[in-house]
Protein backbone atom coordinates (compact mmCIF):
# COMPACT_ATOMS: atom_id res chain seq x y z
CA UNK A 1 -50.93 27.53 2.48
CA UNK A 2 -50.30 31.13 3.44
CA UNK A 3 -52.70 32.77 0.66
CA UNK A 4 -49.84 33.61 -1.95
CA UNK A 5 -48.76 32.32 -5.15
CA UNK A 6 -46.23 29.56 -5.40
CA UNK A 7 -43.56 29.65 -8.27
CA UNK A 8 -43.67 26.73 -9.29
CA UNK A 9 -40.01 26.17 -10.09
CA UNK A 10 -39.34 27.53 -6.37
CA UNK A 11 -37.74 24.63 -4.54
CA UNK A 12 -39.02 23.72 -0.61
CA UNK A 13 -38.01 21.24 2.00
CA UNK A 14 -41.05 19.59 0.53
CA UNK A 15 -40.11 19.49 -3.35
CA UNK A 16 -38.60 15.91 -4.38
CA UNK A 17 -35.70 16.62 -6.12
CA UNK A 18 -33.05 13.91 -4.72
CA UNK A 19 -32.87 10.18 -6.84
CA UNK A 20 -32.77 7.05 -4.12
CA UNK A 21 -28.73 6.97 -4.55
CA UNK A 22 -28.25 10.55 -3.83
CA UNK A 23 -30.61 10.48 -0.84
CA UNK A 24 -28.75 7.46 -0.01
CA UNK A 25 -25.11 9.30 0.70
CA UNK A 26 -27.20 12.69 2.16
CA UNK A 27 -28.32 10.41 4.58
CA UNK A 28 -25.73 8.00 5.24
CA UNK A 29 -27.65 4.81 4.35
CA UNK A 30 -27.85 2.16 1.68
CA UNK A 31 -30.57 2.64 -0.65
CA UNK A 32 -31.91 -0.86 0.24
CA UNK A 33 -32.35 0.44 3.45
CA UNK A 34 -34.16 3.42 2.17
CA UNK A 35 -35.82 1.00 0.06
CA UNK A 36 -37.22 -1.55 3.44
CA UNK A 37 -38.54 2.30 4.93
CA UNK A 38 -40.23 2.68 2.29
CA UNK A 39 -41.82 -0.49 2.25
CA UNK A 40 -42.54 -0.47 6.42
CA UNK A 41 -44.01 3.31 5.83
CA UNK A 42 -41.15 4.76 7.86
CA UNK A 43 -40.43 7.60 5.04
CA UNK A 44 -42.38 7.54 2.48
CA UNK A 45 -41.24 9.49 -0.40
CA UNK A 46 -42.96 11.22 -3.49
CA UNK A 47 -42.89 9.00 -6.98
CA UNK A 48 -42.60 9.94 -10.37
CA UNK A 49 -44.64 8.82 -13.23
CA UNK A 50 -42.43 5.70 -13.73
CA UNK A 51 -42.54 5.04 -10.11
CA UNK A 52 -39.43 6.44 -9.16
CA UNK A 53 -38.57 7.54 -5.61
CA UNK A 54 -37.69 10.83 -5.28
CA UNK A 55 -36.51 12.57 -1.68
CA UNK A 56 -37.39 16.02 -0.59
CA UNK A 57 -35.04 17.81 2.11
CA UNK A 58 -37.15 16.67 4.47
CA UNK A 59 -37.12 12.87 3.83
CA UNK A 60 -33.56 12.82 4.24
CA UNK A 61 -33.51 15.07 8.00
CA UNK A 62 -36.62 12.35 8.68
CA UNK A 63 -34.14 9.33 7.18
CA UNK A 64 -31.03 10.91 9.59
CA UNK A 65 -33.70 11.03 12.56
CA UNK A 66 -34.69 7.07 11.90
CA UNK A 67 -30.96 6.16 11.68
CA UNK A 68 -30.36 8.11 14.64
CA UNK A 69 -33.45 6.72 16.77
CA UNK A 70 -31.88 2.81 15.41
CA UNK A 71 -28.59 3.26 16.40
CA UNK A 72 -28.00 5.37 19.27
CA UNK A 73 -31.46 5.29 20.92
CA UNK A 74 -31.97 1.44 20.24
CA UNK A 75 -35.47 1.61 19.47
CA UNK A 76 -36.85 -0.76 17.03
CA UNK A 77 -38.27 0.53 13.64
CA UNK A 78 -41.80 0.05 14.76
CA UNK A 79 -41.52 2.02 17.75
CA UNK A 80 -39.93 4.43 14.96
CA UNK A 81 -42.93 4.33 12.87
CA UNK A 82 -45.05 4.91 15.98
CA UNK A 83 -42.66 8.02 17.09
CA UNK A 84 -42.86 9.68 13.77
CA UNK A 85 -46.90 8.85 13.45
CA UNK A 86 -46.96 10.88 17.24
CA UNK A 87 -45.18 13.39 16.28
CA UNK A 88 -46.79 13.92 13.05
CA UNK A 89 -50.07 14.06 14.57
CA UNK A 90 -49.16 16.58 17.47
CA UNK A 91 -47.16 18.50 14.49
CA UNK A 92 -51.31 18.80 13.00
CA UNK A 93 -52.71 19.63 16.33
CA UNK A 94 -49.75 22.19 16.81
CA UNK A 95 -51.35 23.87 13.31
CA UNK A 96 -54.95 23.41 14.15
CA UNK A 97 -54.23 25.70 17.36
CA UNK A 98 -52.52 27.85 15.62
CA UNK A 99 -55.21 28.74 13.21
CA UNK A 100 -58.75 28.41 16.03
CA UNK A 101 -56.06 30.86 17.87
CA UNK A 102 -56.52 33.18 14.72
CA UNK A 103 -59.92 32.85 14.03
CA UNK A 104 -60.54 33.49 17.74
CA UNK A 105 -58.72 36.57 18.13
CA UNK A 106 -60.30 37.86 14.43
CA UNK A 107 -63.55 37.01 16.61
CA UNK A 108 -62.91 38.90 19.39
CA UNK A 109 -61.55 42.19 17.12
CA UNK A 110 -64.58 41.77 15.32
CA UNK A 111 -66.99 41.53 18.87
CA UNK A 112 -65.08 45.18 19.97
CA UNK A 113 -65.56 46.12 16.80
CA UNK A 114 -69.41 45.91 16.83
CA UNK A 115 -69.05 46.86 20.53
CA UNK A 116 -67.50 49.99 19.47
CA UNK A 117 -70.27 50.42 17.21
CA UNK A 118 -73.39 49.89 19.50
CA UNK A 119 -71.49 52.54 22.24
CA UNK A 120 -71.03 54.81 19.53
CA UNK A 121 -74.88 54.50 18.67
CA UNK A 122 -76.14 56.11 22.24
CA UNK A 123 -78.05 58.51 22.53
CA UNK A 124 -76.02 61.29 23.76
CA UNK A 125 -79.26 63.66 24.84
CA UNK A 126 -79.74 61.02 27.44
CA UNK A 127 -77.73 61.58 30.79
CA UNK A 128 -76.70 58.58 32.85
CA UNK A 129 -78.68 57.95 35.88
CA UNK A 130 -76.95 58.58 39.13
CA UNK A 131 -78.71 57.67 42.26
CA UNK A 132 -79.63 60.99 44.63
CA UNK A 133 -79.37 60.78 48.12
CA UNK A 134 -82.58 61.78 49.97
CA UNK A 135 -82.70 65.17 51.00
CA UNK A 136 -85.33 67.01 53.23
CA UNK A 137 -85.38 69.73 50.42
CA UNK A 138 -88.31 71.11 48.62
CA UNK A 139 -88.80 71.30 44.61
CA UNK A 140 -91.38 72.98 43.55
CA UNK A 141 -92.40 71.64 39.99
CA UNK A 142 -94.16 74.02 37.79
CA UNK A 143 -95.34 72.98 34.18
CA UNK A 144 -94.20 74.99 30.87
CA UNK A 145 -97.08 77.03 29.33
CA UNK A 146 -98.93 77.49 33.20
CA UNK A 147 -98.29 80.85 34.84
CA UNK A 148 -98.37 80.54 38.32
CA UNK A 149 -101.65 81.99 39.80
CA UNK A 150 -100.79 83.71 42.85
C-alpha cells in the first residue's frame, strides 16, 4: 500500500465487481470454462458471502492471457498454471527490489547525513597537518613569559 487512504467505494483492477456471465463475454469464454480455472487454480477469483464468483479487471486480462497461451501458444493449462505461478513470483521479487532499493538509498541519505554532521563537528582551531620538507634552516624557539637573557 502506498501510505494513503483508500475510498472505499473507489474501484481498482483489483475490486470484484464482474458476475461469472459477464466475465464470461469480457473474456470471450464460457463460464464453465471459467468455472474448470477456477477449479485447476488457473484464476482464482474473489467470492461473496454466498460463494459467488466475482471477477476483478484483472481476472479477466489474466482469463484473455490463459485463452491466449491455450490457443495460439499451444501450451497445456498446467504449463499455464506454472507460467502464471513464475510470473507471479518474479512480479513479488520485482516489488521486494523495489522497496530494499528504497530503504537502501534512505540508508545511504541518512549515512551523509550523519557524515555531514561529524565534518561539521571539527574543530576548526585545529589546522590540517601538511608534511614540511626538510630544510637546513634555523628556528629559534623561545617560550612566552621568558625574556631572552642576552
Amino acid at each position: 500500500m502506498d501510505g494513503r487512504r483508500r475510498n472505499p467505494y473507489e474501484l481498482t483492477e483489483e475490486t470484484p465487481v464482474y458476475v461469472i456471465s459477464v466475465a464470461a463475454q469480457l473474456s470471450g469464454l464460457h463460464p464453465q470454462t471459467l468455472r474448470q480455472y477456477d477449479r485447476l487454480g488457473l484464476v482464482s477469483p474473489d467470492r461473496t458471502a454466498g460463494r459467488g464468483r466475482r471477477y476483478s479487471a484483472r481476472d479477466i486480462e489474466l482469463l484473455r492471457t490463459v485463452q491466449q497461451l491455450s490457443q495460439d501458444e499451444g501450451i497445456n493449462l498446467a504449463g499455464i498454471k506454472r507460467i502464471i505461478e513464475l510470473e507471479n513470483q518474479v512480479a513479488a521479487l520485482q516489488q521486494r527490489v523495489a522497496e530494499l532499493q528504497s530503504a537502501v538509498e534512505g540508508a545511504a541519505a541518512a549515512m551523509q547525513q550523519r557524515e555531514a554532521a561529524v565534518h561539521a563537528s571539527y574543530r576548526r582551531d585545529l589546522v590540517p597537518y601538511q608534511e614540511v620538507q626538510q630544510t637546513s634552516a634555523l628556528v629559534v624557539w623561545r617560550p612566552k613569559g621568558r625574556q631572552p637573557s642576552d
